[in-house]
N, C-alpha and C. Protein backbone atom coordinates (compact mmCIF):
# COMPACT_ATOMS: atom_id res chain seq x y z
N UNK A 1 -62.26 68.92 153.16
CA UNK A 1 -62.12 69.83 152.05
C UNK A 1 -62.93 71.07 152.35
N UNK A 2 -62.61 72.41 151.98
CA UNK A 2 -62.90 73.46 152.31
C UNK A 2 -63.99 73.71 151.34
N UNK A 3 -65.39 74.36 151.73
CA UNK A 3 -66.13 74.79 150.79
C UNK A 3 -66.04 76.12 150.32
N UNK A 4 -67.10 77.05 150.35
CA UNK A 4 -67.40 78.15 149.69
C UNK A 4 -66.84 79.01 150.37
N UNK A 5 -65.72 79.80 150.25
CA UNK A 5 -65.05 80.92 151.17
C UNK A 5 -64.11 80.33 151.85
N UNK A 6 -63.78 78.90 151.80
CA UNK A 6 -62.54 78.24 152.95
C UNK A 6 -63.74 78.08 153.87
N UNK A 7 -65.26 78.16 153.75
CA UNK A 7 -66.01 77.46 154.81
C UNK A 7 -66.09 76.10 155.04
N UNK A 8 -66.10 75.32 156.45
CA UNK A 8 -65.92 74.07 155.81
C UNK A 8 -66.91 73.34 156.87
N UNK A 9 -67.51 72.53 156.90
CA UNK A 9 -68.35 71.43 157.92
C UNK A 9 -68.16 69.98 157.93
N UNK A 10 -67.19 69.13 157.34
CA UNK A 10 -66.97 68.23 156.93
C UNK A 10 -67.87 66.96 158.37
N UNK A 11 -68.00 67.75 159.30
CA UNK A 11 -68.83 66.39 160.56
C UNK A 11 -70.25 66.60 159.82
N UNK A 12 -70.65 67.72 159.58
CA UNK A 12 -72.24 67.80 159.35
C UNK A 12 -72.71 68.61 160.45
N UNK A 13 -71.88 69.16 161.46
CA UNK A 13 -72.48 69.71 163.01
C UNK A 13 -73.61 70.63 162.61
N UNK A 14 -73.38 71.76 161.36
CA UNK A 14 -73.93 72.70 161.43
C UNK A 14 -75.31 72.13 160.78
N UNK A 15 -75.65 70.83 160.05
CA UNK A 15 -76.65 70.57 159.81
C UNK A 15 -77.67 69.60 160.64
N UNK A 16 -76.79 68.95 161.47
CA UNK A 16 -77.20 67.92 163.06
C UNK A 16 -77.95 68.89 163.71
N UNK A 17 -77.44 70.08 163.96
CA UNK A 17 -77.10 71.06 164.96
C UNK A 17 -77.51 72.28 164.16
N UNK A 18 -78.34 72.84 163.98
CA UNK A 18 -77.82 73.85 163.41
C UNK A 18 -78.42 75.37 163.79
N UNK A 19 -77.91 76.37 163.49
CA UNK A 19 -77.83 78.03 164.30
C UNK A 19 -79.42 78.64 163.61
N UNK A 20 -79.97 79.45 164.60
CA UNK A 20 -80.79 80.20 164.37
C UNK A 20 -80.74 81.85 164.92
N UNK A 21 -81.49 82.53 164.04
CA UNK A 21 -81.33 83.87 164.83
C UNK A 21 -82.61 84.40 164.52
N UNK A 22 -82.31 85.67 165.44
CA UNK A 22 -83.52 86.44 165.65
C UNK A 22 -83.15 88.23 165.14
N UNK A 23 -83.49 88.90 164.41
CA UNK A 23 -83.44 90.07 164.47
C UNK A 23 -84.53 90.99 165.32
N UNK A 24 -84.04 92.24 166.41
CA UNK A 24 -84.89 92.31 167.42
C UNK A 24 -84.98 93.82 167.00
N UNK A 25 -86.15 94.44 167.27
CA UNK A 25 -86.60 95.72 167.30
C UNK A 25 -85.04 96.94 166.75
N UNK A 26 -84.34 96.77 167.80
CA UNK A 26 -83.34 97.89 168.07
C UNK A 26 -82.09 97.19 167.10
N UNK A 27 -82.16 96.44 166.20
CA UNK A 27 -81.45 95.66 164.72
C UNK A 27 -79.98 95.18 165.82
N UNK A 28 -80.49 94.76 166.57
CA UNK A 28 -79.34 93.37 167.27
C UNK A 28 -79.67 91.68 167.13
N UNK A 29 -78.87 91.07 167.04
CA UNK A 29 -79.56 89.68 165.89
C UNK A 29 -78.91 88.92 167.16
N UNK A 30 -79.32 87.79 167.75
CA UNK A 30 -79.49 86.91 168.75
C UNK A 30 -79.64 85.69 168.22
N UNK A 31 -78.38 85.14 168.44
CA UNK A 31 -77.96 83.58 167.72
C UNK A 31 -78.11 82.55 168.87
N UNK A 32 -79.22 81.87 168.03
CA UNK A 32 -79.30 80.64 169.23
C UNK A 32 -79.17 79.52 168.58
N UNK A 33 -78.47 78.36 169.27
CA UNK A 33 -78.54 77.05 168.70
C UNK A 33 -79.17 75.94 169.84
N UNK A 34 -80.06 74.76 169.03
CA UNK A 34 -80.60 74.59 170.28
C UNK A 34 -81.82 74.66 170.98
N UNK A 35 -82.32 76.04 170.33
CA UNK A 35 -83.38 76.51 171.48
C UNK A 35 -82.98 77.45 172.12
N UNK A 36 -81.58 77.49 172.59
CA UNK A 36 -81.33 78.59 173.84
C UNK A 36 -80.21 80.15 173.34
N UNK A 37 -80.41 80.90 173.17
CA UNK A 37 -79.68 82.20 172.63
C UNK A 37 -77.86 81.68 173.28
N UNK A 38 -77.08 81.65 172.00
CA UNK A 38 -75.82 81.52 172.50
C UNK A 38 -75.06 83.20 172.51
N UNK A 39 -75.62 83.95 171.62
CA UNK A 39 -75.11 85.27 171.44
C UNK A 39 -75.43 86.19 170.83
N UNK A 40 -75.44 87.95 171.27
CA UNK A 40 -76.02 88.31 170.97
C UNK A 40 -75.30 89.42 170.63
N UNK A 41 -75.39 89.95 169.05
CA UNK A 41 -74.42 90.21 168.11
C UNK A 41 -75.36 92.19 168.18
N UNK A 42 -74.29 92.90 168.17
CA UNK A 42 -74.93 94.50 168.15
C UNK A 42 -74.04 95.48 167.31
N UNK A 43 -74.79 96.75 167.44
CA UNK A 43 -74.50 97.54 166.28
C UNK A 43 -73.89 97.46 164.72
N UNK A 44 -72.80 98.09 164.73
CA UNK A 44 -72.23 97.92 163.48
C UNK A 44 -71.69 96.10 162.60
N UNK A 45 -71.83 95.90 163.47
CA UNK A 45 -71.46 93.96 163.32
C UNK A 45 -72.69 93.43 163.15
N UNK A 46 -73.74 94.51 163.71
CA UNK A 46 -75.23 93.25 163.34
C UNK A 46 -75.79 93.87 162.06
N UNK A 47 -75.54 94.71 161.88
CA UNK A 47 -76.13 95.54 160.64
C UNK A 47 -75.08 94.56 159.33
N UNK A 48 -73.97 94.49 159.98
CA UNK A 48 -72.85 93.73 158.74
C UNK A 48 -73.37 92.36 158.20
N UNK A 49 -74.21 91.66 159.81
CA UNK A 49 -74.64 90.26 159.70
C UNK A 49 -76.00 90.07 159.01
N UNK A 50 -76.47 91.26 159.56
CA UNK A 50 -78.10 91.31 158.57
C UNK A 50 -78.18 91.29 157.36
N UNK A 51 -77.12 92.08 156.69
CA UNK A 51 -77.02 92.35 155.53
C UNK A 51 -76.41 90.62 154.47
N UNK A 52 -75.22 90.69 155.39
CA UNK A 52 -74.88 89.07 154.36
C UNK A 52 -75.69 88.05 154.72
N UNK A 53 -76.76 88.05 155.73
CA UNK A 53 -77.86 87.17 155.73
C UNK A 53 -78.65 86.71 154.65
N UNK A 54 -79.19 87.56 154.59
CA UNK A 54 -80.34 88.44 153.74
C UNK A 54 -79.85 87.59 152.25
N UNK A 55 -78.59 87.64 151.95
CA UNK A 55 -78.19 87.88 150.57
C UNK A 55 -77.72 85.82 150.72
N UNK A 56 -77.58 85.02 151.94
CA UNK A 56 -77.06 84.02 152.11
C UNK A 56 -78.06 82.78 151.70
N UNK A 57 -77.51 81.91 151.28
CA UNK A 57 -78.18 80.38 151.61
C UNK A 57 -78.39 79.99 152.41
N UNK A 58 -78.90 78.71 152.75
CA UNK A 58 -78.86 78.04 154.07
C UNK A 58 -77.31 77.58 154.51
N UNK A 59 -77.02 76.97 153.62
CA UNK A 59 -75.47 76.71 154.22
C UNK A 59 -74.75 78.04 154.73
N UNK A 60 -74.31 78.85 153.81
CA UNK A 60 -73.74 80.26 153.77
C UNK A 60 -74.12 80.60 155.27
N UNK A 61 -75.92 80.75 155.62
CA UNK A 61 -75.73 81.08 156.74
C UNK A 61 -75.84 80.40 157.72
N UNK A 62 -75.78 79.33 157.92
CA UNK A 62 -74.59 78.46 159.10
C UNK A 62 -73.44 78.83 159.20
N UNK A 63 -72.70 79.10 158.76
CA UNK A 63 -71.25 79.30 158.51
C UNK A 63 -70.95 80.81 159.07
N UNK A 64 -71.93 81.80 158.71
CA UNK A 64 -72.03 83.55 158.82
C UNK A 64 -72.56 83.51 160.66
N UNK A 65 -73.56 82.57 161.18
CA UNK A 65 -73.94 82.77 162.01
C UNK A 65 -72.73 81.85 163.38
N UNK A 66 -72.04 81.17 162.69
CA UNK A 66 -71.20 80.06 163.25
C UNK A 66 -69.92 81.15 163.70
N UNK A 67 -69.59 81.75 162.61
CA UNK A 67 -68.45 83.00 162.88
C UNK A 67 -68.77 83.99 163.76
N UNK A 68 -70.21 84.18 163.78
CA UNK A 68 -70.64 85.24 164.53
C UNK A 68 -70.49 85.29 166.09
N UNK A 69 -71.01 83.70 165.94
CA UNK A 69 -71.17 83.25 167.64
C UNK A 69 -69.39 83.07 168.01
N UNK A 70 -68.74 82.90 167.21
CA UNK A 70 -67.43 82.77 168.11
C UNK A 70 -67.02 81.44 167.71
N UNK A 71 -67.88 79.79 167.65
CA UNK A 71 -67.84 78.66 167.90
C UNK A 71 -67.81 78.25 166.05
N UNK A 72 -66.61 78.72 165.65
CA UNK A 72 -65.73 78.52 164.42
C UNK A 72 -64.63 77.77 164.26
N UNK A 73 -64.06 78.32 165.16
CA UNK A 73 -62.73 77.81 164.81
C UNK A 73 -62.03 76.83 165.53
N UNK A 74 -62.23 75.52 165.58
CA UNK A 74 -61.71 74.70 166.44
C UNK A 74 -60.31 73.39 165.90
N UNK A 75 -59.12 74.00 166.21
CA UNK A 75 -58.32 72.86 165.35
C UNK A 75 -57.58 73.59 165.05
N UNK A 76 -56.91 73.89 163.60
CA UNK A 76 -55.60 73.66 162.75
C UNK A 76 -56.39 75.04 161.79
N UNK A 77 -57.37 75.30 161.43
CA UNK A 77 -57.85 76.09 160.57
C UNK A 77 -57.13 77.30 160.27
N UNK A 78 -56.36 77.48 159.06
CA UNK A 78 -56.13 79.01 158.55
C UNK A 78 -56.44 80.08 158.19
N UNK A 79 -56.51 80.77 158.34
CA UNK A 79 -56.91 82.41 158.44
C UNK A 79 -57.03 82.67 157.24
């Protein structure tokens, strides 16, 4: 079942597992899961991500940082 926005986690990955970031001097935000930086998000897209951060939950931002990195969409999922 889909949560908040059609976001959905139904394994739990993003809470097993879950994303961290870094906002760096020059406002580029560096998503790591893990321990190890998976990606590293710049200009106008990191200013977009900072902002719905800021304003997010913890879930919310699993989900914001999950889209960010790319490692979203795996399966059948609709647009």
């Amino acid at each position: 079942m889909a949560g908040r926005n059609g976001a959905s986690d139904e394994r739990g990955r993003l809470e097993a597992d879950p994303f961290d970031y870094r906002v760096t001097g020059a406002g580029a935000v560096i998503v790591s899961r893990g321990g190890r930086p998976v990606m590293t998000v710049g200009g106008r897209d990191a200013a977009r991500l900072v902002a719905a951060l800021q304003q997010a939950d913890d879930g919310r931002t699993q989900h914001l940082l999950a889209r960010a990195s790319g490692n979203y969409r795996r399966g059948n999922e609709r647009t």
